[in-house]
Protein backbone atom coordinates (compact mmCIF):
# COMPACT_ATOMS: atom_id res chain seq x y z
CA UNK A 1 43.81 -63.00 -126.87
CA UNK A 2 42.95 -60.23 -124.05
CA UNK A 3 41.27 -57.38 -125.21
CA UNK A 4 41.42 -53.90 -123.56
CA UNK A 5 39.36 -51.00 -123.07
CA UNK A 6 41.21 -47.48 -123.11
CA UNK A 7 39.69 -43.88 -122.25
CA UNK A 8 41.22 -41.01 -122.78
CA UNK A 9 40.06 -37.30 -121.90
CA UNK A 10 40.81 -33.92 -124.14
CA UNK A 11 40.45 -30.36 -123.49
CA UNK A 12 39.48 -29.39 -127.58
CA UNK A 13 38.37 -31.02 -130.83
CA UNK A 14 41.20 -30.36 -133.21
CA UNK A 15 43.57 -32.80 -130.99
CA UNK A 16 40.43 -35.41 -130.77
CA UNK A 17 39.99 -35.05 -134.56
CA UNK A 18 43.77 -35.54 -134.99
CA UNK A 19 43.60 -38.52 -132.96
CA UNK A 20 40.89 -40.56 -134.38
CA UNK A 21 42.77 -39.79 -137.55
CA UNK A 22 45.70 -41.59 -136.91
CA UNK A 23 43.66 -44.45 -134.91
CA UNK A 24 41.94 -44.81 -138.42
CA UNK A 25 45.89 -45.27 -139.53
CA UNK A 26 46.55 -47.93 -137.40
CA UNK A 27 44.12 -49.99 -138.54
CA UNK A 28 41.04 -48.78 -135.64
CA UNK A 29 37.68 -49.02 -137.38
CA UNK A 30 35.34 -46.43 -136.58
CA UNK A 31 32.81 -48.64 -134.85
CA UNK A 32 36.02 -49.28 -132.43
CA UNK A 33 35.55 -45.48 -131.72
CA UNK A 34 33.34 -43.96 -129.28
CA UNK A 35 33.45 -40.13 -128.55
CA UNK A 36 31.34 -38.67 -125.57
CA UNK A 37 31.06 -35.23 -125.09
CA UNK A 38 28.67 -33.12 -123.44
CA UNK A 39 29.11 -30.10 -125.90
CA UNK A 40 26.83 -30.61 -129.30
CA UNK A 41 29.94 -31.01 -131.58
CA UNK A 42 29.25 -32.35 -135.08
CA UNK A 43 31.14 -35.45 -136.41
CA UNK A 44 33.06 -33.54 -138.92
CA UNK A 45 34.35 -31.12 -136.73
CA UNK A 46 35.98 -34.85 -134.53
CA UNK A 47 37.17 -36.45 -137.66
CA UNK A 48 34.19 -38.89 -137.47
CA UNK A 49 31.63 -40.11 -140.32
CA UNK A 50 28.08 -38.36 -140.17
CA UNK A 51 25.81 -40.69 -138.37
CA UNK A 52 23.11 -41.69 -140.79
CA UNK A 53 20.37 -43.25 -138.57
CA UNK A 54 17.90 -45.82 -138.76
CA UNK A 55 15.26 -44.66 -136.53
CA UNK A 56 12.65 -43.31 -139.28
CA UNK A 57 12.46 -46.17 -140.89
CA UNK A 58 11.38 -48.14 -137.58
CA UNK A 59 8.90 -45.26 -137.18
CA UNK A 60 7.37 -46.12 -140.87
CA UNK A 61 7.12 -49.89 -139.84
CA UNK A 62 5.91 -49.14 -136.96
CA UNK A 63 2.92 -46.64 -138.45
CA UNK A 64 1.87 -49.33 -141.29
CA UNK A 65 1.46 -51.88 -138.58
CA UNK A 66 -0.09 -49.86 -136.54
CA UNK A 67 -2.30 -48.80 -139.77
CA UNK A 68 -2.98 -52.34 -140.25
CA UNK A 69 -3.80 -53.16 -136.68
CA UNK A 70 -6.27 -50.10 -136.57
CA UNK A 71 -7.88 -51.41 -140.12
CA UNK A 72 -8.62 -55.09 -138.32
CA UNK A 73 -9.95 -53.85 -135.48
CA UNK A 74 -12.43 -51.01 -136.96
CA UNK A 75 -13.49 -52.73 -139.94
CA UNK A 76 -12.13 -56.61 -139.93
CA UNK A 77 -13.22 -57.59 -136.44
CA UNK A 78 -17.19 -56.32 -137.71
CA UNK A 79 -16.91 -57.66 -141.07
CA UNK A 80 -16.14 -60.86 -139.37
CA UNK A 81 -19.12 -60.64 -137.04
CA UNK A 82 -21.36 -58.28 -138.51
CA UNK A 83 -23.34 -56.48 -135.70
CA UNK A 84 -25.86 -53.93 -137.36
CA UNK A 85 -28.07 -52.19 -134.81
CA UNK A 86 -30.47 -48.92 -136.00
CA UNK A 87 -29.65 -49.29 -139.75
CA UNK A 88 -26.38 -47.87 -138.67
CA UNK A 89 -23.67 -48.91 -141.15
CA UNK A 90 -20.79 -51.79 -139.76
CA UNK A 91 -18.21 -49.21 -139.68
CA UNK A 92 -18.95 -45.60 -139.29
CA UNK A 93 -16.44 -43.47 -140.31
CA UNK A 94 -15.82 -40.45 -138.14
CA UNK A 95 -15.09 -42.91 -134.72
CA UNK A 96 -13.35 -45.30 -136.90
CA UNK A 97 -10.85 -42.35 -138.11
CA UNK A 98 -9.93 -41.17 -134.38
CA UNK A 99 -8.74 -44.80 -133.70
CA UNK A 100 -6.95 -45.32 -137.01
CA UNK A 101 -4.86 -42.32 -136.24
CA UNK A 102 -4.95 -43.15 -132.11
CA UNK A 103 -3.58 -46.79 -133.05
CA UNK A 104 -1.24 -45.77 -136.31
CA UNK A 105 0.67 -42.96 -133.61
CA UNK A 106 0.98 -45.60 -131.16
CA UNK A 107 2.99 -47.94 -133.17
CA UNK A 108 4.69 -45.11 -134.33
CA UNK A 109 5.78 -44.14 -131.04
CA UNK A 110 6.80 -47.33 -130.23
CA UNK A 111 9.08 -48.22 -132.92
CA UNK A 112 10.76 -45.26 -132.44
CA UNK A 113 11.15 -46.09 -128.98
CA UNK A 114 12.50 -48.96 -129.29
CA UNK A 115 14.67 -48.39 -132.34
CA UNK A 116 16.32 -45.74 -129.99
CA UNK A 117 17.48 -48.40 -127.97
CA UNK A 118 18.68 -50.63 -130.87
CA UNK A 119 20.28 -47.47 -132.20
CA UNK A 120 22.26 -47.20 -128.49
CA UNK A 121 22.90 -50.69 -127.95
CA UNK A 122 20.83 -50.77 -124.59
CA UNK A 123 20.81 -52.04 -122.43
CA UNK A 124 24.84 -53.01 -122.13
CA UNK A 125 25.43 -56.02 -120.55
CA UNK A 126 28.79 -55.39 -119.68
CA UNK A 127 30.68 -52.81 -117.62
CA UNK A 128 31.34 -49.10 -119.77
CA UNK A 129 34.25 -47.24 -118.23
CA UNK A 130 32.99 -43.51 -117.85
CA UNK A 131 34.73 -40.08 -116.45
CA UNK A 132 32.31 -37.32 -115.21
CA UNK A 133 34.28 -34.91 -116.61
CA UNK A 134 32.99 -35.85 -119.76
CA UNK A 135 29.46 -33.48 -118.38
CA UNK A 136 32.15 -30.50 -117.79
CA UNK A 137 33.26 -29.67 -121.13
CA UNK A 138 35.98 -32.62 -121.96
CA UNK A 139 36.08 -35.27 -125.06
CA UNK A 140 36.32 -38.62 -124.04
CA UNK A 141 37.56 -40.95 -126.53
CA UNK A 142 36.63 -44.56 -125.47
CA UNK A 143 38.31 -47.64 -127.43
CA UNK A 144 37.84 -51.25 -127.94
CA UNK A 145 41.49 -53.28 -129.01
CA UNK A 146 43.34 -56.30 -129.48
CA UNK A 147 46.20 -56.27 -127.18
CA UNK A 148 48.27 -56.41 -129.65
CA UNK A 149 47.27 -52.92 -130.44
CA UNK A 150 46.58 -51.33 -126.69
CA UNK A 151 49.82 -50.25 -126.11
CA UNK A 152 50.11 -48.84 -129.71
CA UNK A 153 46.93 -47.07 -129.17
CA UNK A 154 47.51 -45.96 -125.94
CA UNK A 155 50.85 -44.17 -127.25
CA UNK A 156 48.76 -42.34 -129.69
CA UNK A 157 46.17 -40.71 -127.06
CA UNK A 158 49.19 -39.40 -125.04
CA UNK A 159 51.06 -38.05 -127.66
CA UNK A 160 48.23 -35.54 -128.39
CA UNK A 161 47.32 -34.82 -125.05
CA UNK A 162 44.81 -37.38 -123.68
CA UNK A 163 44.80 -36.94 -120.27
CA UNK A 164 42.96 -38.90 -116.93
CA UNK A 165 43.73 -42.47 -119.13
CA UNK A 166 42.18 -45.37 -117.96
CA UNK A 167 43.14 -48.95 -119.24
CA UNK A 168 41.00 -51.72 -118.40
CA UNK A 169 40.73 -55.28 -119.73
CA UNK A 170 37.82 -56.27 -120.99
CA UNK A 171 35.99 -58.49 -119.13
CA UNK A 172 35.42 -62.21 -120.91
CA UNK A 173 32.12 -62.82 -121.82
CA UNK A 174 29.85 -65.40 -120.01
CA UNK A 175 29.09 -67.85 -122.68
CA UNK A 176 31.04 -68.40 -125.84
CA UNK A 177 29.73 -69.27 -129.00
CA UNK A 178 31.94 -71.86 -130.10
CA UNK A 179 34.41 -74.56 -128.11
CA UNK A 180 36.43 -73.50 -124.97
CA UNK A 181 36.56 -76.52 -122.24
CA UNK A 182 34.97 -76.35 -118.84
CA UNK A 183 38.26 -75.10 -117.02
CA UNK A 184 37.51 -71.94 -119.61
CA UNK A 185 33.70 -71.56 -118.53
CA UNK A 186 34.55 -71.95 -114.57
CA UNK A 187 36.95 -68.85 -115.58
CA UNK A 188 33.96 -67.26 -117.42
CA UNK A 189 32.11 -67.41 -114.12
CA UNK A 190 34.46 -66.07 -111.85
CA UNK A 191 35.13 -63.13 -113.76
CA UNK A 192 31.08 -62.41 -114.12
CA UNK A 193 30.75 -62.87 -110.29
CA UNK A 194 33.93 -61.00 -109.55
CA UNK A 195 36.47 -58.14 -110.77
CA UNK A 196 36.65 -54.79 -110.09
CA UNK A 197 32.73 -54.09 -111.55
CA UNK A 198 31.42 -56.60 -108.96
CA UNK A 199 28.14 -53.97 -108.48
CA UNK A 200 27.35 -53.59 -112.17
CA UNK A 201 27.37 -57.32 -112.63
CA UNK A 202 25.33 -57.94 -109.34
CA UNK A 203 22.66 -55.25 -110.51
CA UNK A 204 21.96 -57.58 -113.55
CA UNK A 205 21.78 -60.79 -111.44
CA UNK A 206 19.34 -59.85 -109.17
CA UNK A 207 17.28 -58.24 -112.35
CA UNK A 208 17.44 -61.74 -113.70
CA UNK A 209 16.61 -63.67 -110.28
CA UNK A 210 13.67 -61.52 -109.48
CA UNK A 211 12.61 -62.46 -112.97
CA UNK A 212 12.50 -65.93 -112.89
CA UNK A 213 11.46 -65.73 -109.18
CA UNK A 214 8.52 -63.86 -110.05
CA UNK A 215 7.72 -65.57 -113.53
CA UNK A 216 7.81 -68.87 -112.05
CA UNK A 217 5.06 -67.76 -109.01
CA UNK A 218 3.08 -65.98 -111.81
CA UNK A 219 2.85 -69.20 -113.69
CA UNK A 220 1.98 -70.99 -110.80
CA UNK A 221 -0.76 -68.46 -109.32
CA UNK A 222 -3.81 -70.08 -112.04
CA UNK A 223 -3.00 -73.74 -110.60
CA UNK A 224 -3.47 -72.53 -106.77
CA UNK A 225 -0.21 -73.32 -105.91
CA UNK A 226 -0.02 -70.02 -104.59
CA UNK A 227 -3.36 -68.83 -103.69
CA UNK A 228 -3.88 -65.11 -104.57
CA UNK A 229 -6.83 -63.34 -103.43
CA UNK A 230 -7.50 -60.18 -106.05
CA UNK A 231 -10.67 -58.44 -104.57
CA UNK A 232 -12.52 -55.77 -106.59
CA UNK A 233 -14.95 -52.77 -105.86
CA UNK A 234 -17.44 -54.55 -108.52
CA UNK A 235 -17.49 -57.66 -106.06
CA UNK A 236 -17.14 -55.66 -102.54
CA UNK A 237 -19.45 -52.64 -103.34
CA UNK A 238 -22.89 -52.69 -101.50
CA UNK A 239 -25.20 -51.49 -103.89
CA UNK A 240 -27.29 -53.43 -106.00
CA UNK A 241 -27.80 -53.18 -110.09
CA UNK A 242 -30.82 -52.71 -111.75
CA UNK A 243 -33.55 -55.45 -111.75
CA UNK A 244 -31.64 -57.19 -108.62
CA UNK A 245 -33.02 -57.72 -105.08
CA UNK A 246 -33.62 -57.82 -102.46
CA UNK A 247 -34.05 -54.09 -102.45
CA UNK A 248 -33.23 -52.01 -99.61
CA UNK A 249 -35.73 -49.86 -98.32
CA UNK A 250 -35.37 -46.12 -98.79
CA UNK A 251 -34.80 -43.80 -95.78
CA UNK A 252 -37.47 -42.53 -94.10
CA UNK A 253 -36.47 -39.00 -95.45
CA UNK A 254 -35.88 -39.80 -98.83
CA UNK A 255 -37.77 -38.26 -101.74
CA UNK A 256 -37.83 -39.31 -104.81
CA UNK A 257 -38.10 -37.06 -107.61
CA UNK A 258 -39.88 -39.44 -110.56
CA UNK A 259 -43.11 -38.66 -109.30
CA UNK A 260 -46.18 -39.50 -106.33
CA UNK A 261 -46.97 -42.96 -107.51
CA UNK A 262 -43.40 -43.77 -105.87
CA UNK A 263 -44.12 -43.31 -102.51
CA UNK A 264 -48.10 -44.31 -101.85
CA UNK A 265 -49.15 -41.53 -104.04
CA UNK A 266 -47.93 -38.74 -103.06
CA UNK A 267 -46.39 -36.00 -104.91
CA UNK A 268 -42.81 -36.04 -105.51
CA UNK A 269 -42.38 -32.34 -103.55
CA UNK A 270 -44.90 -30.38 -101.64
CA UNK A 271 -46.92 -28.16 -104.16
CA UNK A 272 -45.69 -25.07 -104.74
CA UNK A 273 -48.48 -22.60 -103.75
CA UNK A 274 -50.56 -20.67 -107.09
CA UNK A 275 -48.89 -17.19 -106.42
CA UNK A 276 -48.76 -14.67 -109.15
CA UNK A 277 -44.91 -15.44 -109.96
CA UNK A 278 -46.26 -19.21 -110.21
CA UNK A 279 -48.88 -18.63 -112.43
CA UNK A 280 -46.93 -16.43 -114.65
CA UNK A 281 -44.03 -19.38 -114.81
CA UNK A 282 -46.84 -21.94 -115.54
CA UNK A 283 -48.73 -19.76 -118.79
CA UNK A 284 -45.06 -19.25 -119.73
CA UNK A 285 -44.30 -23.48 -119.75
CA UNK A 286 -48.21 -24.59 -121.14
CA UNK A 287 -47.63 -22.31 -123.88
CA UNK A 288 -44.03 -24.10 -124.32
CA UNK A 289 -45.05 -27.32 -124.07
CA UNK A 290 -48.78 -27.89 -123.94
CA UNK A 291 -50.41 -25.38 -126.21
CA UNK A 292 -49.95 -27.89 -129.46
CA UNK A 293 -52.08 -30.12 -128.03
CA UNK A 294 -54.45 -28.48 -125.45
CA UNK A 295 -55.07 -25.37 -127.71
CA UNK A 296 -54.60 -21.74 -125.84
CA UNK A 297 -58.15 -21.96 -123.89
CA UNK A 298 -57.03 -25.71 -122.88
CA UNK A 299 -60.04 -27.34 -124.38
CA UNK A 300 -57.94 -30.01 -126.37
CA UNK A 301 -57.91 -27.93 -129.79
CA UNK A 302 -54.38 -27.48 -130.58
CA UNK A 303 -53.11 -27.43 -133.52
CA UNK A 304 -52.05 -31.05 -133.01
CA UNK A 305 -55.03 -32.56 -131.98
CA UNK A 306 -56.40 -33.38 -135.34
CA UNK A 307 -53.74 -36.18 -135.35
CA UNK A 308 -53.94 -37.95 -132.38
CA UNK A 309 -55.95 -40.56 -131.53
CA UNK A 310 -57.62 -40.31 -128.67
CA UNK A 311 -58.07 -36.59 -128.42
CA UNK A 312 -56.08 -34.39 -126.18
CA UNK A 313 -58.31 -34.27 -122.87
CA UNK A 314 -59.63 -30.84 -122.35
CA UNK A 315 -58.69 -29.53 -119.62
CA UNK A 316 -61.20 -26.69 -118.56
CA UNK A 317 -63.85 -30.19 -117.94
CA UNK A 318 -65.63 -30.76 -115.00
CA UNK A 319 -63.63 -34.36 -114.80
CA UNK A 320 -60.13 -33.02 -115.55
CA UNK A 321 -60.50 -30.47 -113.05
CA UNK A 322 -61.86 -33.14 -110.34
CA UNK A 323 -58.54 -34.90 -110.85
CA UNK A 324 -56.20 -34.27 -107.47
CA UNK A 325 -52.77 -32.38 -108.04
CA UNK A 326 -50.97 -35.64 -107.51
CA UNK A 327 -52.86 -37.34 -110.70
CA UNK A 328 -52.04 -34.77 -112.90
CA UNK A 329 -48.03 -34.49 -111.40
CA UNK A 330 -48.21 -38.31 -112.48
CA UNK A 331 -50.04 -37.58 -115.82
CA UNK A 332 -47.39 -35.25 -116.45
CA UNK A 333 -44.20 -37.27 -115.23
CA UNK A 334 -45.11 -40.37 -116.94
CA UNK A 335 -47.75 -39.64 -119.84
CA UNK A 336 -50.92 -41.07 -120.29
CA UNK A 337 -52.69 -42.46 -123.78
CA UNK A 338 -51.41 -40.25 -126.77
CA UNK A 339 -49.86 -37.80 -124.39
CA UNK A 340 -45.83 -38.66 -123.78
CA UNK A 341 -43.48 -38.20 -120.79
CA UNK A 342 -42.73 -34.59 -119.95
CA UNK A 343 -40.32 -35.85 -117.44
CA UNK A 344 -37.28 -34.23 -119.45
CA UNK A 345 -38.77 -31.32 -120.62
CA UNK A 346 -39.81 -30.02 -117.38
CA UNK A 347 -38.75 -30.72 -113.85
CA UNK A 348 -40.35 -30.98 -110.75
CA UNK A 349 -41.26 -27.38 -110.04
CA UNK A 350 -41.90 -26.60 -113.40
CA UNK A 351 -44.68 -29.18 -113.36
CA UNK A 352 -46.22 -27.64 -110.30
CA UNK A 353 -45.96 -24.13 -112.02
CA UNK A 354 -48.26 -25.76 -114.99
CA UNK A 355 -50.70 -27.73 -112.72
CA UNK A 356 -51.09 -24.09 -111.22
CA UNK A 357 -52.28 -22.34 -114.37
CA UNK A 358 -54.47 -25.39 -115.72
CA UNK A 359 -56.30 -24.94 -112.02
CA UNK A 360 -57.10 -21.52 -113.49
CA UNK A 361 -58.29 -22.59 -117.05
CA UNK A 362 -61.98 -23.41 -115.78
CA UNK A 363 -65.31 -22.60 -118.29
């Protein structure tokens, strides 16, 4: 038995609402029943039952699994391969909440996504008749009947003042789930290839030829049957990572800034000369950084010194002031004995600026 699908446009609700009403009398279910409008009317006001939907309980699903997923992979994954490194505990707890609540929104998100589209019944697979002026203030009323029924049914949208009708038959699905002979499925195919919504059902076959096109060259790319070349910035750049050679050479105008044993000893940056705004910048940074060791005078008797092992050098000597500019910029960049790196505590200027004052702290 053919079945048909009607559409029929209104101007106001009350007729629509009158409609469905006696389509309910007939014997036309409510999931026969589809009303479009572009105006937010509520289903009471068109005769139809409040929708009650399913969507938030997808979105709980979807937040315990994503609970659960976040839980494996913050805390399962490293009680399955314990990793401790510091005396830090397994799982810390301040990272591991921002990707519980990251990964617990995301399956949230999702299965409410996708329960939208359950909820809509997308994507449809089969041609939807449709009348733009549906977006300009009209009710459509869309039906699915027997055709025992259409004419019956199409009699009751006239008689309260559908208007722009459309009748279509339905088109016959492609595969059936039970018997039919092969004269029937040659029929199937012809309508699926043909009718009046040849471009709908085109659309879908070239979605599902490009498809299996491309999923049966993606399977087929690991066996070099079809030999893909993906090339990467990590494989193509020129630069080299650390502790791998050949180095390249430096330019010839390149400084470097870690200090003069770089470059056949010299200093990292000319010196900066001892003016007064030099010296006053280097008493400033000694008595910053250098006093706790060196002591005020600079004769190693900070208040440091009586813990270190050997003694902080003092630097008013004959032999610490015989040291060249460039030892002491290295002494200071890199540390020496007890004393540690000043590298990040002052930079390159700021170490000239000391070397400057401790020139000045002679007996």
């Amino acid at each position: 038995m053919s079945r048909y699908v009607l559409l029929g446009l209104f101007h106001e609700a009350t007729p629509t609402a009158n409609t469905i009403e006696q389509l309910r009398a007939v014997g036309i279910s409510d999931d026969q029943v589809t009303v479009m409008s572009g105006m937010p009317y509520r289903p009471e006001m068109l005769g139809r039952p409040r929708h009650r939907g399913r969507v938030w309980r997808f979105a709980i699903v979807g937040a315990l699994l994503g609970a659960a997923t976040a839980l494996f992979l913050t805390v399962g994954v490293w009680l399955l391969y314990p990793l401790v490194q510091g005396g830090q505990p397994i799982t810390p707890i301040p990272p591991t909440l921002i990707i519980a609540f990251e990964v617990t929104m995301l399956g949230t998100m999702w299965a409410s996504f996708l329960s939208m589209l359950f909820e809509n019944r997308f994507p449809a697979f089969k041609s939807q008749l449709y009348d733009p002026r549906v977006t300009e203030g009209h009710i459509g009323v869309l039906l699915e009947v027997d055709e025992k029924l259409a004419d019956q049914v199409e009699a009751i949208l006239k008689a309260n003042g559908a208007h722009h009708f459309q009748r279509v038959e339905e088109k016959r699905p492609l595969f059936k789930p039970r018997g039919g002979t092969w004269q029937d499925f040659k029929e199937r195919i012809a309508a699926a290839i043909g009718g009046p919504d040849v471009g709908h059902r085109k659309f879908w076959l070239a979605v599902l030829t490009i498809l299996v096109i491309g999923g049966a060259i993606g399977a087929l790319v690991p066996y070099g049957v079809f030999p893909i070349s993906f090339p990467t910035q990590m494989e193509n750049q020129i630069s080299i990572a650390y502790e791998q050679g050949p180095r390249r050479a430096a330019p010839a105008a390149a400084v470097p800034v870690q200090g003069p044993v770089l470059i056949a000893g010299l200093p990292a940056t000319a010196p900066i000369p001892a003016n007064a705004n030099s010296l006053q910048r280097g008493e400033v940074l000694y008595g910053v950084t250098c006093i706790v060791c060196h002591g005020a005078t600079g004769v190693g008797n900070g208040k440091l010194s009586g813990f270190l092992s050997p003694k902080p050098a003092d630097l008013t000597s004959a032999s610490i002031q015989g040291i060249s500019d460039d030892a002491i910029f290295l002494v200071i960049t890199q540390g020496l004995d007890a004393m540690p790196s000043l590298a990040e505590n002052l930079g390159v200027q700021d170490r000239w600026d000391v070397i400057n004052y401790v020139r000045r702290l002679k007996k």
